[in-house]
PDB file of N, CA and C in Angstrom:
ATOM      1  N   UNK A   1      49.097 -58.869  42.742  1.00  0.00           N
ATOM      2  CA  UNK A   1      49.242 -57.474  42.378  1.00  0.00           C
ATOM      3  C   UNK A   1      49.535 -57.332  40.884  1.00  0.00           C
ATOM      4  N   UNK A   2      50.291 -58.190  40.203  1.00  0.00           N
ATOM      5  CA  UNK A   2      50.882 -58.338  38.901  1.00  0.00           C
ATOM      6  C   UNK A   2      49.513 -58.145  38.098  1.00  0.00           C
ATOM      7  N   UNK A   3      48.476 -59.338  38.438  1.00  0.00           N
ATOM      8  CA  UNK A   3      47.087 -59.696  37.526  1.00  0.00           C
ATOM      9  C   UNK A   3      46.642 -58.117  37.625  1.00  0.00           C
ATOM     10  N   UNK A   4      46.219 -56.940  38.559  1.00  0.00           N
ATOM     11  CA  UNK A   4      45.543 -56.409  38.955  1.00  0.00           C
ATOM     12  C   UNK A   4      46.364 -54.956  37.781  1.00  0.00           C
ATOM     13  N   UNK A   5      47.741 -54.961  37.789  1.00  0.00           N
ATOM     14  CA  UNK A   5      48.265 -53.903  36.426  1.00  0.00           C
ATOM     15  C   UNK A   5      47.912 -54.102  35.069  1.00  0.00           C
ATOM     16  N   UNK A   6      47.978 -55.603  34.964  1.00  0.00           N
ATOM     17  CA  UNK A   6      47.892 -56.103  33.750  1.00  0.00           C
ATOM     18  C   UNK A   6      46.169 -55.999  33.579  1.00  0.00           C
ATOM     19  N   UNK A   7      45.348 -55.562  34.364  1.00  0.00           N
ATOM     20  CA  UNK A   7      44.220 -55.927  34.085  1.00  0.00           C
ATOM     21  C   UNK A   7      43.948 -53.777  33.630  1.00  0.00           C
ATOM     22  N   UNK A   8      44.529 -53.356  34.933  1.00  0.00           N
ATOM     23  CA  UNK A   8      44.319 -51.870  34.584  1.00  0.00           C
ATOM     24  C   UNK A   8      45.089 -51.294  33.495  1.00  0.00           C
ATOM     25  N   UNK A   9      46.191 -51.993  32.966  1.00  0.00           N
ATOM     26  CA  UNK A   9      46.739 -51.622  31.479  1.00  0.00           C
ATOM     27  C   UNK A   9      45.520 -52.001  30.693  1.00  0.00           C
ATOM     28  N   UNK A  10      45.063 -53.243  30.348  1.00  0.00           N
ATOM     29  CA  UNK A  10      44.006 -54.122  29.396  1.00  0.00           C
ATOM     30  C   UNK A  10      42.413 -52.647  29.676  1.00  0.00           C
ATOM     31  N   UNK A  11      42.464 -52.650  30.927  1.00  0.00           N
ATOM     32  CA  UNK A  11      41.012 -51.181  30.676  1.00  0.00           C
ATOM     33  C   UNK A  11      41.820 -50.202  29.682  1.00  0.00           C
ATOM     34  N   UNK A  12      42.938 -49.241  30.418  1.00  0.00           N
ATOM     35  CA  UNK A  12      43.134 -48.056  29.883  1.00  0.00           C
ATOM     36  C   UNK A  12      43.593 -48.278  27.771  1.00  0.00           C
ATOM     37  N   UNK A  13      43.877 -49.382  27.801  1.00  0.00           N
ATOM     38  CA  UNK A  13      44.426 -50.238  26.436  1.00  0.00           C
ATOM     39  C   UNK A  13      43.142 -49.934  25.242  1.00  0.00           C
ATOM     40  N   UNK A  14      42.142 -50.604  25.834  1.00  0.00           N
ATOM     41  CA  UNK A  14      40.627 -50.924  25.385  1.00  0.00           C
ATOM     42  C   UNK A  14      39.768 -49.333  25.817  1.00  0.00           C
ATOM     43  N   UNK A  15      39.702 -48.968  26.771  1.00  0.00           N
ATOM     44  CA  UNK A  15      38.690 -47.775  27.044  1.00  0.00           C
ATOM     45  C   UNK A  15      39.425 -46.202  26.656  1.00  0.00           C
ATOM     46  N   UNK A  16      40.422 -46.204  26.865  1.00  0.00           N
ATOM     47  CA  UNK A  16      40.885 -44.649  26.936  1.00  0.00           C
ATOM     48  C   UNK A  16      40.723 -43.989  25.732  1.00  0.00           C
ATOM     49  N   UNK A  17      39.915 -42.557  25.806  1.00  0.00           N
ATOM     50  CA  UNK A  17      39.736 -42.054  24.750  1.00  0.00           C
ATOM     51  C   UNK A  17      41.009 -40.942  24.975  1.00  0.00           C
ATOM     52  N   UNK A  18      40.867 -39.611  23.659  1.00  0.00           N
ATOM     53  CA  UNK A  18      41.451 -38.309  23.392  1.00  0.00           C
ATOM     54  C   UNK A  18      40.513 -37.688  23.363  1.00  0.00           C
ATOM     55  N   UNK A  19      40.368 -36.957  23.158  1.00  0.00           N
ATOM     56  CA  UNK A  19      39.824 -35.171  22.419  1.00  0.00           C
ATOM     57  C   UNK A  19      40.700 -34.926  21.244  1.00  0.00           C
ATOM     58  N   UNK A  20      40.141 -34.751  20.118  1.00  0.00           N
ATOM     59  CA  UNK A  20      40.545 -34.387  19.050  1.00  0.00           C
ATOM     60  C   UNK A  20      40.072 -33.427  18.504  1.00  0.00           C
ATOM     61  N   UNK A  21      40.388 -32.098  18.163  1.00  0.00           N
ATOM     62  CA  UNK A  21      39.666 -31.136  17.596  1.00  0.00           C
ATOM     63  C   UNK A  21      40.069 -30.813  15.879  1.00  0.00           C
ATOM     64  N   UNK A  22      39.149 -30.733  15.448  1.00  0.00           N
ATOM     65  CA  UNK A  22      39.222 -30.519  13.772  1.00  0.00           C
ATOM     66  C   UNK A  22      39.250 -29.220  13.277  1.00  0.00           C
ATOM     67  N   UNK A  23      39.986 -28.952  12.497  1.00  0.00           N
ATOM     68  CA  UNK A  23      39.991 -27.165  11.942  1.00  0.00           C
ATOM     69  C   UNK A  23      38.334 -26.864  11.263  1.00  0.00           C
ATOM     70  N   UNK A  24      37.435 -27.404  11.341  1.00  0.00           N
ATOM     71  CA  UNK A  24      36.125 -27.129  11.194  1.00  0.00           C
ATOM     72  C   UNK A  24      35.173 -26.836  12.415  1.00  0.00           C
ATOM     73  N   UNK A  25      36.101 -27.000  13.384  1.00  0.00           N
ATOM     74  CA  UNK A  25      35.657 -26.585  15.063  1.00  0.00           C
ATOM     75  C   UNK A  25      34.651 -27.593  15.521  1.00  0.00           C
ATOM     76  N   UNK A  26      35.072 -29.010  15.449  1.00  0.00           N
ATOM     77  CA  UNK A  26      33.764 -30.350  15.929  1.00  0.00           C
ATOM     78  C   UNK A  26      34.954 -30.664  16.640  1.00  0.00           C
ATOM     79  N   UNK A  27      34.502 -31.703  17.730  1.00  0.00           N
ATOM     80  CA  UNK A  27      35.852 -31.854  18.914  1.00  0.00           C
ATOM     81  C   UNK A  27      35.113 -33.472  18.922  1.00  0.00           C
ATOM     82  N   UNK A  28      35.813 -34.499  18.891  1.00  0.00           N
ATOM     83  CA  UNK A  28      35.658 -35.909  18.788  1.00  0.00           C
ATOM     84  C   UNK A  28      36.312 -36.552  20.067  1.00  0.00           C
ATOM     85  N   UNK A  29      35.731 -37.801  20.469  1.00  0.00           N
ATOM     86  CA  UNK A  29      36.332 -38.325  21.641  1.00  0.00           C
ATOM     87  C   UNK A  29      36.564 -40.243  20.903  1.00  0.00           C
ATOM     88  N   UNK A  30      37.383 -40.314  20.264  1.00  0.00           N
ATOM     89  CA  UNK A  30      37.588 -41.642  19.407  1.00  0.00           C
ATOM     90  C   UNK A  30      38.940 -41.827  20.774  1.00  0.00           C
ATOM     91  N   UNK A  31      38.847 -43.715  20.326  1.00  0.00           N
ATOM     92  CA  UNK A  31      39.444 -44.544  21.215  1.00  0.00           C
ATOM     93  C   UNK A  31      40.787 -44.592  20.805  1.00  0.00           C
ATOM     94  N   UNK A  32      41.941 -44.684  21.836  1.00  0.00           N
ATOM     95  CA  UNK A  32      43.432 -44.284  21.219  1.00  0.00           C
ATOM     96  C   UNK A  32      43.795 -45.509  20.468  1.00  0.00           C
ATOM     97  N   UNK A  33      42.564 -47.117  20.335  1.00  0.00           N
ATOM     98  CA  UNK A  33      42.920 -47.716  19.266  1.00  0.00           C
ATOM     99  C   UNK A  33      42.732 -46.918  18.387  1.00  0.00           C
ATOM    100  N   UNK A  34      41.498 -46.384  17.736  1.00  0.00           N
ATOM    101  CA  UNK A  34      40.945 -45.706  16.679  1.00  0.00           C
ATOM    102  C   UNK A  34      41.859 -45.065  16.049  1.00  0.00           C
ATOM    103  N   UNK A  35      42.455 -43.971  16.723  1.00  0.00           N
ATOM    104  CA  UNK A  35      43.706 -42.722  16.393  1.00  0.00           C
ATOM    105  C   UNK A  35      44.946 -43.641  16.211  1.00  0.00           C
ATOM    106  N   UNK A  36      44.812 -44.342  16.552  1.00  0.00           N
ATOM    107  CA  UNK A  36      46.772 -45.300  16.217  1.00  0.00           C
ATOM    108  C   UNK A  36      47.003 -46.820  15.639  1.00  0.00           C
ATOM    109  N   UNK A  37      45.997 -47.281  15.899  1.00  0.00           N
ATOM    110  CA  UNK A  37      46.071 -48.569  15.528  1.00  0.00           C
ATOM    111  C   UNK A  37      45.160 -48.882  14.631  1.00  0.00           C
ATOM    112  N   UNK A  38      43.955 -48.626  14.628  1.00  0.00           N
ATOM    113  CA  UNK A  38      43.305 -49.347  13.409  1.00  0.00           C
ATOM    114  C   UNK A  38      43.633 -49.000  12.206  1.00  0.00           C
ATOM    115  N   UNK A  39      43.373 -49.578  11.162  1.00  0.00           N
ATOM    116  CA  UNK A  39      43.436 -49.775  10.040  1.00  0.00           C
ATOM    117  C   UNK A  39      42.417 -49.644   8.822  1.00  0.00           C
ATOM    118  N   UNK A  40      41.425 -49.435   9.608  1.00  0.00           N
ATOM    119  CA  UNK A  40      40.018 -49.499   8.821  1.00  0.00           C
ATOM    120  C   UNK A  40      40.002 -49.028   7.856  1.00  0.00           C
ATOM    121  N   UNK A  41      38.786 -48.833   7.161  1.00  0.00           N
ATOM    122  CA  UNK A  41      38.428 -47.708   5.967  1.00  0.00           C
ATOM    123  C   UNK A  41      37.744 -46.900   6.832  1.00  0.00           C
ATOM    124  N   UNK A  42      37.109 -47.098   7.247  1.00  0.00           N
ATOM    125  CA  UNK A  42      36.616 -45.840   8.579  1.00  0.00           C
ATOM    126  C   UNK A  42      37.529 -45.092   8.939  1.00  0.00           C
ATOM    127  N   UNK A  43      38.734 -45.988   9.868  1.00  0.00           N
ATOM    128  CA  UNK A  43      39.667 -44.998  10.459  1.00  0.00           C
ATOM    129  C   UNK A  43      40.678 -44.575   9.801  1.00  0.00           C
ATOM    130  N   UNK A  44      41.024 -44.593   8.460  1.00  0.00           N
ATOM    131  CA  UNK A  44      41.925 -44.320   7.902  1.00  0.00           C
ATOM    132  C   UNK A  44      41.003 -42.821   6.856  1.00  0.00           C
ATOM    133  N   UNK A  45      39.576 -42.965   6.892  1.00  0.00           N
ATOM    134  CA  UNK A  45      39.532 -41.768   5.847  1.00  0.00           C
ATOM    135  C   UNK A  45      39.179 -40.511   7.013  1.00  0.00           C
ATOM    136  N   UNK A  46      39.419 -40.933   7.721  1.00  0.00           N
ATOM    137  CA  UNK A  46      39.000 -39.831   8.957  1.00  0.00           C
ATOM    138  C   UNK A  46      39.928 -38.951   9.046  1.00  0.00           C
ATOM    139  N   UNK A  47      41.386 -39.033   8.077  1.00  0.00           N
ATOM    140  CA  UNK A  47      42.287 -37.870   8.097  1.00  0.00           C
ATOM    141  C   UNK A  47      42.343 -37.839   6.631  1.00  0.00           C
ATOM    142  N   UNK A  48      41.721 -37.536   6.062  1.00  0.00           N
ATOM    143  CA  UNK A  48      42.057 -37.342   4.624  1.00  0.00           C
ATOM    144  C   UNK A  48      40.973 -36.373   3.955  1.00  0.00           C
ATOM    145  N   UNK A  49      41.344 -35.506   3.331  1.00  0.00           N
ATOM    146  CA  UNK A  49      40.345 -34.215   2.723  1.00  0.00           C
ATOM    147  C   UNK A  49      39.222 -34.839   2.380  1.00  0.00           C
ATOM    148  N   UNK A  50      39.520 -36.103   1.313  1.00  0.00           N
ATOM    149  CA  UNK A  50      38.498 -36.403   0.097  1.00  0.00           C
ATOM    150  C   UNK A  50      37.669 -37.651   1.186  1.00  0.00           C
ATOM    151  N   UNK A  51      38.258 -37.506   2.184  1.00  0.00           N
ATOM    152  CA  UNK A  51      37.209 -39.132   3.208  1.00  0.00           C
ATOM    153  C   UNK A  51      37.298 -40.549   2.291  1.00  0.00           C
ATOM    154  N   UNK A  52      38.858 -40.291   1.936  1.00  0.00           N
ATOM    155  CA  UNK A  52      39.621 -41.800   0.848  1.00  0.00           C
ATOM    156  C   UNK A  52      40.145 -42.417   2.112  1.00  0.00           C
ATOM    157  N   UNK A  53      40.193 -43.691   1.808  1.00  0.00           N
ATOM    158  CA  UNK A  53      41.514 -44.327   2.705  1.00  0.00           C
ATOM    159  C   UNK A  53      42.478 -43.944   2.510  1.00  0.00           C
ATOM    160  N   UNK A  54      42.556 -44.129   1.306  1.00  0.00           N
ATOM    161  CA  UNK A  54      44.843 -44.194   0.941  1.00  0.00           C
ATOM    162  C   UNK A  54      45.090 -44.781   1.704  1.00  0.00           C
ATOM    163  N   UNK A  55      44.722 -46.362   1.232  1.00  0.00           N
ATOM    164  CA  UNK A  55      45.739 -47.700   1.830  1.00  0.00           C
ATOM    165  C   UNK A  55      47.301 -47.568   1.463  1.00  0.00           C
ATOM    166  N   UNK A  56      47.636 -47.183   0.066  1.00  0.00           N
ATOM    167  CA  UNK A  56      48.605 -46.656  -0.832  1.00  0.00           C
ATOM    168  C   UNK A  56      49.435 -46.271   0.218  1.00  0.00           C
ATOM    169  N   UNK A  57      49.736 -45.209   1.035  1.00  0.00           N
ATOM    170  CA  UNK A  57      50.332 -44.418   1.778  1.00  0.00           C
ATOM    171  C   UNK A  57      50.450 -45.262   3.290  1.00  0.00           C
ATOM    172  N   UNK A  58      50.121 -46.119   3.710  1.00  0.00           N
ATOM    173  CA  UNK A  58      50.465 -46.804   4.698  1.00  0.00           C
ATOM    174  C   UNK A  58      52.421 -47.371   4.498  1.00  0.00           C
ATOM    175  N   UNK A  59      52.493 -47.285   5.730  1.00  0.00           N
ATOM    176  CA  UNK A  59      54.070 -48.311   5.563  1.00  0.00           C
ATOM    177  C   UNK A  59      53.979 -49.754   5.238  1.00  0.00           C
ATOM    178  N   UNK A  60      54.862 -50.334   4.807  1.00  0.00           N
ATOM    179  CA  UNK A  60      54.487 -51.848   4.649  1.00  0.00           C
ATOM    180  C   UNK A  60      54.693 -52.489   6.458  1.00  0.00           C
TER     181      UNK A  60
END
């Protein structure tokens, strides 16, 4: 039973999206890595006016 949580945490971990809606009225379905965890230059200019990273502004 243990393998079988740990396996349905590891889906919802890896697959689960949001809905995100933008004040320009487009509604996005990105992965709750995407929104919290990555780090990218992708996913980091995806909140920023100018579509910059601003690595700068990360915590250490």
């Amino acid at each position: 039973m243990r393998a079988l949580y740990l396996l349905d945490a590891a889906f919802f971990h890896v697959f689960a999206k949001s809905n995100v809606v933008f004040c320009d009225d487009h509604v996005e379905s990105p992965t709750l890595k995407f929104l919290f965890a990555d780090t990218s230059d992708a996913a980091l200019s995806r909140w920023n006016r100018d579509h910059l990273p601003h690595r700068e502004k990360l915590s250490p």
